[in-house]
Every structure is written in structure tokens, then in C-alpha cells.
N, C-alpha and C. Protein backbone atom coordinates (compact mmCIF):
# COMPACT_ATOMS: atom_id res chain seq x y z
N UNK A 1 89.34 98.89 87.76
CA UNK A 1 89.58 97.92 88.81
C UNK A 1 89.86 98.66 90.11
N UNK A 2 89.03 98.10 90.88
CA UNK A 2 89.64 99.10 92.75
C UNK A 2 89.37 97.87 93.59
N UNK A 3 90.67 98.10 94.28
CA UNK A 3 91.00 97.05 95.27
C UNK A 3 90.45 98.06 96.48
N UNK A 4 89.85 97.14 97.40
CA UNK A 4 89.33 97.36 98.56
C UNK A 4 88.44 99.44 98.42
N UNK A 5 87.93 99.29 97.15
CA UNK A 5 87.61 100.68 96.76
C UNK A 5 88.26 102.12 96.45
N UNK A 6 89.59 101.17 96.18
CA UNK A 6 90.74 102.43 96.09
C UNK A 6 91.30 102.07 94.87
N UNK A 7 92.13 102.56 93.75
CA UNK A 7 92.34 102.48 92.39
C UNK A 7 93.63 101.46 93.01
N UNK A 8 94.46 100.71 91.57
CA UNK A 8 95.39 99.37 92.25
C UNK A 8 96.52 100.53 92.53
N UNK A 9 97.55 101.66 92.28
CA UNK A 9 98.23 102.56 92.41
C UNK A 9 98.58 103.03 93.94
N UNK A 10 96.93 103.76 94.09
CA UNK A 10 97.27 104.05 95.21
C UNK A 10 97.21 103.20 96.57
N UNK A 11 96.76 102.05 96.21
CA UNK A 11 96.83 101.09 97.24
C UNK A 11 97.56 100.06 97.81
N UNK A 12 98.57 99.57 96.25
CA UNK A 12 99.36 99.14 96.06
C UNK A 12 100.71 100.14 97.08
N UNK A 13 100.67 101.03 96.65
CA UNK A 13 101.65 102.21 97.17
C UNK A 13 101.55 102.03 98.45
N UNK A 14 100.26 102.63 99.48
CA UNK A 14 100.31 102.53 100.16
C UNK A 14 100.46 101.01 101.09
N UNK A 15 100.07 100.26 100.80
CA UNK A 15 101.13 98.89 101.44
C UNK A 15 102.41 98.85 101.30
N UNK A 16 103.14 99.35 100.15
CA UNK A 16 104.52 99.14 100.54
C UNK A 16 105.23 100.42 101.21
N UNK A 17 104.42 101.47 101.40
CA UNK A 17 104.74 102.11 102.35
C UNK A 17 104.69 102.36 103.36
N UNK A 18 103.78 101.63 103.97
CA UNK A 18 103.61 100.63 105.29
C UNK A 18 104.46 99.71 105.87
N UNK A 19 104.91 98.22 104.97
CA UNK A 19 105.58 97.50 105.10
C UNK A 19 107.18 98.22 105.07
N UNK A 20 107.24 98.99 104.38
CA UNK A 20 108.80 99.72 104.44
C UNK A 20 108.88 100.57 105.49
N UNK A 21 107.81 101.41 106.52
CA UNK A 21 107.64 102.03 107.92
C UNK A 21 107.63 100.89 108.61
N UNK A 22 107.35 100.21 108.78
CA UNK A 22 107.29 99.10 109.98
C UNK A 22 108.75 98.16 109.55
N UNK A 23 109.34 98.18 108.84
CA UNK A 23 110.74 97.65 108.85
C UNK A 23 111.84 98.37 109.65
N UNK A 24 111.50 99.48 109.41
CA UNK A 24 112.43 100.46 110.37
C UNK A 24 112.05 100.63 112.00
N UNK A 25 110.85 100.85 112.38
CA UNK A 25 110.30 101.22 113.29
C UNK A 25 109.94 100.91 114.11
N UNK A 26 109.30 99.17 113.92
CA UNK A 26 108.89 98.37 114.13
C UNK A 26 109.72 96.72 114.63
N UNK A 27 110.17 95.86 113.64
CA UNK A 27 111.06 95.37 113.33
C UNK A 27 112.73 95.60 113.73
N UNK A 28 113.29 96.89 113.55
CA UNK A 28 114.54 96.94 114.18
C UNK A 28 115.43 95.64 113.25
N UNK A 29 115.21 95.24 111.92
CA UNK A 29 116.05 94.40 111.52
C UNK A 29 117.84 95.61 110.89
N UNK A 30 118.60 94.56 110.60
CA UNK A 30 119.81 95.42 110.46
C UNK A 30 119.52 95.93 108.82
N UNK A 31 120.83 96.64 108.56
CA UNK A 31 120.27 97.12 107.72
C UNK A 31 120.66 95.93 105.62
N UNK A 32 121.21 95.23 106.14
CA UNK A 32 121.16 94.64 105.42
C UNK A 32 119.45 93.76 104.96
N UNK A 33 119.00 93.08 105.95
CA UNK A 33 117.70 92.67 105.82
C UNK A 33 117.10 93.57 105.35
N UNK A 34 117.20 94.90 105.84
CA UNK A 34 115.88 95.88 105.49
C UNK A 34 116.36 96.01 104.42
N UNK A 35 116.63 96.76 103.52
CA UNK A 35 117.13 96.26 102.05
C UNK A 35 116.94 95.48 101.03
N UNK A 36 116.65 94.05 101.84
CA UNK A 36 116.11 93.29 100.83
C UNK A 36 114.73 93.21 100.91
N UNK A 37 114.35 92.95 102.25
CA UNK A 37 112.79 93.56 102.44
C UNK A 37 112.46 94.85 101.46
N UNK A 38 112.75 95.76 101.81
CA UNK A 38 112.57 96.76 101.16
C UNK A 38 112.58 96.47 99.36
N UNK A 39 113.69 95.91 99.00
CA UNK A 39 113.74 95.66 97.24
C UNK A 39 112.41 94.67 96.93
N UNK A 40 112.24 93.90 97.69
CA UNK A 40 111.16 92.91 97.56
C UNK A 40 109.32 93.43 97.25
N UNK A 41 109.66 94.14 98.40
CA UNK A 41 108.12 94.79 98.52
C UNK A 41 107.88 96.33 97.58
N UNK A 42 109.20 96.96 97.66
CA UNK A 42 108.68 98.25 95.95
C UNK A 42 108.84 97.47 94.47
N UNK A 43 109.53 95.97 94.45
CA UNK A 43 109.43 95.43 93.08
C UNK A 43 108.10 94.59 92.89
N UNK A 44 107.55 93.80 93.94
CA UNK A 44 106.22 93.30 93.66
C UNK A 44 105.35 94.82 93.63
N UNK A 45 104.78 95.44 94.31
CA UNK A 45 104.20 96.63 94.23
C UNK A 45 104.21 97.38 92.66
N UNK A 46 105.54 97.64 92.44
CA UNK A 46 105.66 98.55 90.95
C UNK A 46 105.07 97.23 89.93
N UNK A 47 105.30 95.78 90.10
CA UNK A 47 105.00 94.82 89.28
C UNK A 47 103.60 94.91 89.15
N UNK A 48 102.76 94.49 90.18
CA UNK A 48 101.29 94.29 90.29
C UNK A 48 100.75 96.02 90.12
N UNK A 49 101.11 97.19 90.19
CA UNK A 49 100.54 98.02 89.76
C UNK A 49 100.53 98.36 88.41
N UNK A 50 101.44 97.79 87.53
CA UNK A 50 101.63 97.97 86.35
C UNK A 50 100.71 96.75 85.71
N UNK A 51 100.70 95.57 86.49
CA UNK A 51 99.59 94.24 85.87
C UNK A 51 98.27 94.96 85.72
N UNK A 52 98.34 95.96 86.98
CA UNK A 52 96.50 96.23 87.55
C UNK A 52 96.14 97.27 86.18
N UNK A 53 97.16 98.07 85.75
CA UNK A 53 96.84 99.25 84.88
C UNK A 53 96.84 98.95 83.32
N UNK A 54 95.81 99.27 82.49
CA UNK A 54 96.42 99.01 81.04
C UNK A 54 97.01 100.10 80.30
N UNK A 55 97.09 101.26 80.24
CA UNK A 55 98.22 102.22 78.94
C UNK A 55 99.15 102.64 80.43
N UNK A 56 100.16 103.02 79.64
CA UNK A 56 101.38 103.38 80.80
C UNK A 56 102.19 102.66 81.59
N UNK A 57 101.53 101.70 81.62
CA UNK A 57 102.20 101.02 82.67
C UNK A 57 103.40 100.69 82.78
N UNK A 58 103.94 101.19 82.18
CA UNK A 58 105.76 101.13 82.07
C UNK A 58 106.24 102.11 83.40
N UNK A 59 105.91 102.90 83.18
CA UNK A 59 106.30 104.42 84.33
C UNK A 59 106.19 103.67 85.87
N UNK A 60 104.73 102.68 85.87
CA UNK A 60 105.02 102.14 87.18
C UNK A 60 105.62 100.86 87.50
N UNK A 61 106.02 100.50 86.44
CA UNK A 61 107.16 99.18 86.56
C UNK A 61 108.67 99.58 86.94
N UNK A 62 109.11 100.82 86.33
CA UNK A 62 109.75 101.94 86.18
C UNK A 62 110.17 102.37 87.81
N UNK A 63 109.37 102.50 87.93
CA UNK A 63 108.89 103.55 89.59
C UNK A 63 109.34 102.09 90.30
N UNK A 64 109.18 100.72 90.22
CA UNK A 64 109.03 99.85 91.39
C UNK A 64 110.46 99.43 91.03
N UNK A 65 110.95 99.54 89.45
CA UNK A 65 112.40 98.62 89.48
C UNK A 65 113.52 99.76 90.24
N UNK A 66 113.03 101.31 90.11
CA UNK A 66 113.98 101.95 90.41
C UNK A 66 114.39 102.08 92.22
N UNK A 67 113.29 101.77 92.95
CA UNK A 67 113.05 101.99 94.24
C UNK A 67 113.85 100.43 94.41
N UNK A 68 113.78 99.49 94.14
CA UNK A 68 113.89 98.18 94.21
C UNK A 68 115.63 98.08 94.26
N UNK A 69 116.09 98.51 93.12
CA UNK A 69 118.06 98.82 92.86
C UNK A 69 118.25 99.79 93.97
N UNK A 70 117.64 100.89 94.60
CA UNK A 70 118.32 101.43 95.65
C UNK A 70 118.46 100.71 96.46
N UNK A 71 117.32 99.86 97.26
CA UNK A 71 116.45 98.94 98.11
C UNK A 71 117.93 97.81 98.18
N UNK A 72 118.25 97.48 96.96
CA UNK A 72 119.76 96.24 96.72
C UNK A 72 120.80 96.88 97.32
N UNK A 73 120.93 98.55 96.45
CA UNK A 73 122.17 98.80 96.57
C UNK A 73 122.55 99.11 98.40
N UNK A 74 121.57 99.40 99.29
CA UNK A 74 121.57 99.34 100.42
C UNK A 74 121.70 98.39 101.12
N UNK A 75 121.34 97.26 100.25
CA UNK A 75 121.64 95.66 101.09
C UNK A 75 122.97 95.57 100.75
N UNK A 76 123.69 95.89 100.00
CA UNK A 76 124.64 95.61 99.38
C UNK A 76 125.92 96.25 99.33
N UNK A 77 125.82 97.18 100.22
CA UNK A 77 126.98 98.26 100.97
C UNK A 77 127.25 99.62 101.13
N UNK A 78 125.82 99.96 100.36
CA UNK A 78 125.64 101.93 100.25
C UNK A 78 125.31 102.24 101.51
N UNK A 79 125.85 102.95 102.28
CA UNK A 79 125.46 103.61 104.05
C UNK A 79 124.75 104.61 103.88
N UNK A 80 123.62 104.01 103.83
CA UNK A 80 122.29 105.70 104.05
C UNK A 80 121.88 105.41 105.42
N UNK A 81 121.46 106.44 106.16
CA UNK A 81 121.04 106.38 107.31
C UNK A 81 119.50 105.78 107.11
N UNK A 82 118.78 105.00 108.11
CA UNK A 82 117.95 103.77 107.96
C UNK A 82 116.86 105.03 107.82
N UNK A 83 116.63 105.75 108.53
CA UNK A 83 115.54 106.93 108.26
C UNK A 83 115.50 107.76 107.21
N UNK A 84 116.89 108.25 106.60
CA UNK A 84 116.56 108.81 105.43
C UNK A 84 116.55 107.41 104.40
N UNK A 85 116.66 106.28 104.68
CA UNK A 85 116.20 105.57 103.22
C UNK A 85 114.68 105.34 103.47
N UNK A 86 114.20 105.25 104.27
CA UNK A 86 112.56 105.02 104.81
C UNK A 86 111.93 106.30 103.83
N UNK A 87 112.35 107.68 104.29
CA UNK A 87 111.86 108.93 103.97
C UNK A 87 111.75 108.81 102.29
N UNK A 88 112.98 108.92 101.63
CA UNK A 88 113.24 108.55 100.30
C UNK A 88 112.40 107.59 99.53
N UNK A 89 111.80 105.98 100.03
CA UNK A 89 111.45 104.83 99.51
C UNK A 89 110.06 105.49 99.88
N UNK A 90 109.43 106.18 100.66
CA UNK A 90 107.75 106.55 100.85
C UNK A 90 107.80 107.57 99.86
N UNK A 91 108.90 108.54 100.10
CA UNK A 91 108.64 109.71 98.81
C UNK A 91 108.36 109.17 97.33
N UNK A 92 109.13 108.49 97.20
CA UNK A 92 109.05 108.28 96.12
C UNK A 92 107.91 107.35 95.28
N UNK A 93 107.65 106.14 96.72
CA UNK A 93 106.34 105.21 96.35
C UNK A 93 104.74 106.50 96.26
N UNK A 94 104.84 107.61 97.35
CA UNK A 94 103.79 108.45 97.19
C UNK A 94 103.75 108.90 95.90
N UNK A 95 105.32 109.80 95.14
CA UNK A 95 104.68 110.08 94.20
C UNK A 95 104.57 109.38 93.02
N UNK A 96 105.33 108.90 92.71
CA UNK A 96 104.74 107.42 91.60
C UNK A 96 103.01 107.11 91.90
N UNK A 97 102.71 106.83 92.95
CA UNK A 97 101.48 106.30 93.06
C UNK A 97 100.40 107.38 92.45
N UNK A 98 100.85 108.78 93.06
CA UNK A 98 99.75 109.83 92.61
C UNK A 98 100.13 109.91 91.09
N UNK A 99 101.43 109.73 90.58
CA UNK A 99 101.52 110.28 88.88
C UNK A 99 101.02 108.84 88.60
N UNK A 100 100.70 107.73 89.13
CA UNK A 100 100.08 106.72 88.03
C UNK A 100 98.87 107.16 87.81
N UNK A 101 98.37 107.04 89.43
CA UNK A 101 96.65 107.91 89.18
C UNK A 101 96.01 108.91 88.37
N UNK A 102 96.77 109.84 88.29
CA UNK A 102 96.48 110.62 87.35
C UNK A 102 96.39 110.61 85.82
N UNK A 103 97.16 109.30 85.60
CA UNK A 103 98.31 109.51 84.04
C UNK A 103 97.54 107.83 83.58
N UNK A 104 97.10 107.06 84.35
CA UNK A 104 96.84 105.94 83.94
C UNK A 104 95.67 104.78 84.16
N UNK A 105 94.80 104.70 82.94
CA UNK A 105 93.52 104.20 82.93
C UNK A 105 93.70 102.55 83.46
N UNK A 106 92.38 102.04 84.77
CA UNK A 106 92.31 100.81 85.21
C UNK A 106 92.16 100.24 83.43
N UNK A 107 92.17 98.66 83.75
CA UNK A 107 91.98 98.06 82.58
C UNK A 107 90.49 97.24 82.86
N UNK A 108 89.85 98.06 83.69
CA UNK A 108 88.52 98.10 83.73
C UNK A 108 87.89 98.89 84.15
N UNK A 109 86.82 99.33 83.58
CA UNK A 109 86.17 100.66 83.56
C UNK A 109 85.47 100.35 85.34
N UNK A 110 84.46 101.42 85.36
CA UNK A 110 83.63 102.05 86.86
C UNK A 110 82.79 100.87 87.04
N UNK A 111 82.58 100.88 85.52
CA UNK A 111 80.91 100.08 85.94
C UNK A 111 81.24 97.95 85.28
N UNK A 112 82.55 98.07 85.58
CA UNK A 112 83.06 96.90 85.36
C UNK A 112 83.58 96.27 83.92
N UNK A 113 83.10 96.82 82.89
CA UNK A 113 83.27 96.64 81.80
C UNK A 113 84.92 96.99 81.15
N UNK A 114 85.53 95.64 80.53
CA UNK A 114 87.08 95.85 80.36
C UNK A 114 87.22 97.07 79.03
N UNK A 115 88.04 97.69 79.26
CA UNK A 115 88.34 98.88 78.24
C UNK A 115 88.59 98.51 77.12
N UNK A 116 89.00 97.47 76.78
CA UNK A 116 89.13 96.78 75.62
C UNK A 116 87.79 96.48 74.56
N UNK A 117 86.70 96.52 75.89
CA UNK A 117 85.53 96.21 75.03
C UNK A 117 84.70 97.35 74.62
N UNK A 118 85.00 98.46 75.60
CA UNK A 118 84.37 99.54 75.41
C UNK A 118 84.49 100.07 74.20
């Protein structure tokens, strides 16, 4: 499966590492909002990349619940500076995204055919 010709991982990733740069940068919300923004957009992301993938897909459910509890615990009274949680929430969506890619088969093949049938 490739969304807009890119595997669901790394594309997925890269939107919420977009939407989590433009919360800071962009936006100027406090840091409570960004937080929940932030938990919102790495838990759908780790969700729908783990829907998009069939073996593994735990690691990136994994990857989105863990980014997601920092994402709270920042709404919720942990004082990280708004740039190092930005830095941290891309690091970590980058590499999740590249270890799914590597580590985990679409649940449909190149030439469209579901792996199941293959």
C-alpha cells in the first residue's frame, strides 16, 4: 500500500512531523494546547500506521502510544522547553518511521495483490 507513492510509515510520519513543527512555529499556541495537539496527531499517526502495515505492527502502535503519553504528560504539567519537545517528538516520529520501513511488510504487495493471498 503507498499513499501518495510513499509507503503508509513514512508518510504517515512525516505529517505528524509537520503538524507538530507548525504548532510551535507557526501557531504560537501555549503550551498546554500544544500537548494535546501534539498527543492527538503521534496517536492517530502510530494508529493508522500500524492499520496500514500487516506483521509488526505493534512497534508502530508502540512508537505512536509512546510519543502520545509524553505529548499528555506535557499538557499536563512536565516543563520541557517548547523546542526541545518539538526536537524530541520529530526524533523520534523519524525514527520509528524509518525502523517500520525497514522491519515491516505493506498488507499489500507492489503490484496490488493483498499478502494474504499471495
Amino acid at each position: 500500500m503507498k499513499i501518495l507513492g510513499r509507503e503508509p510509515a513514512v508518510f504517515f510520519g512525516l505529517v505528524a512531523a509537520v503538524i507538530q513543527l507548525l504548532s510551535v512555529t507557526v501557531t504560537h499556541w501555549d503550551i498546554d494546547t500544544q500537548g494535546v495537539i501534539n498527543a492527538v496527531v503521534v496517536a492517530l499517526a502510530g494508529f493508522l500506521t500500524a492499520w496500514a502495515v500487516s506483521a509488526e505492527a505493534t512497534f508502530a502502535a508502540l512508537t505512536g502510544l509512546l510519543k502520545a503519553s509524553f505529548a499528555l504528560m506535557l499538557a499536563f504539567g512536565l516543563h520541557v522547553d517548547p523546542n526541545l519537545q518539538t526536537a524530541v517528538m520529530v526524533a523520534v516520529t523519524a525514527v520509528g518511521a524509518f525502523w517500520v520501513r525497514a522491519h515491516v511488510d505493506a498488507a499489500i504487495a507492489r503490484d496490488g495483490v493483498p499478502r494474504a493471498a499471495q
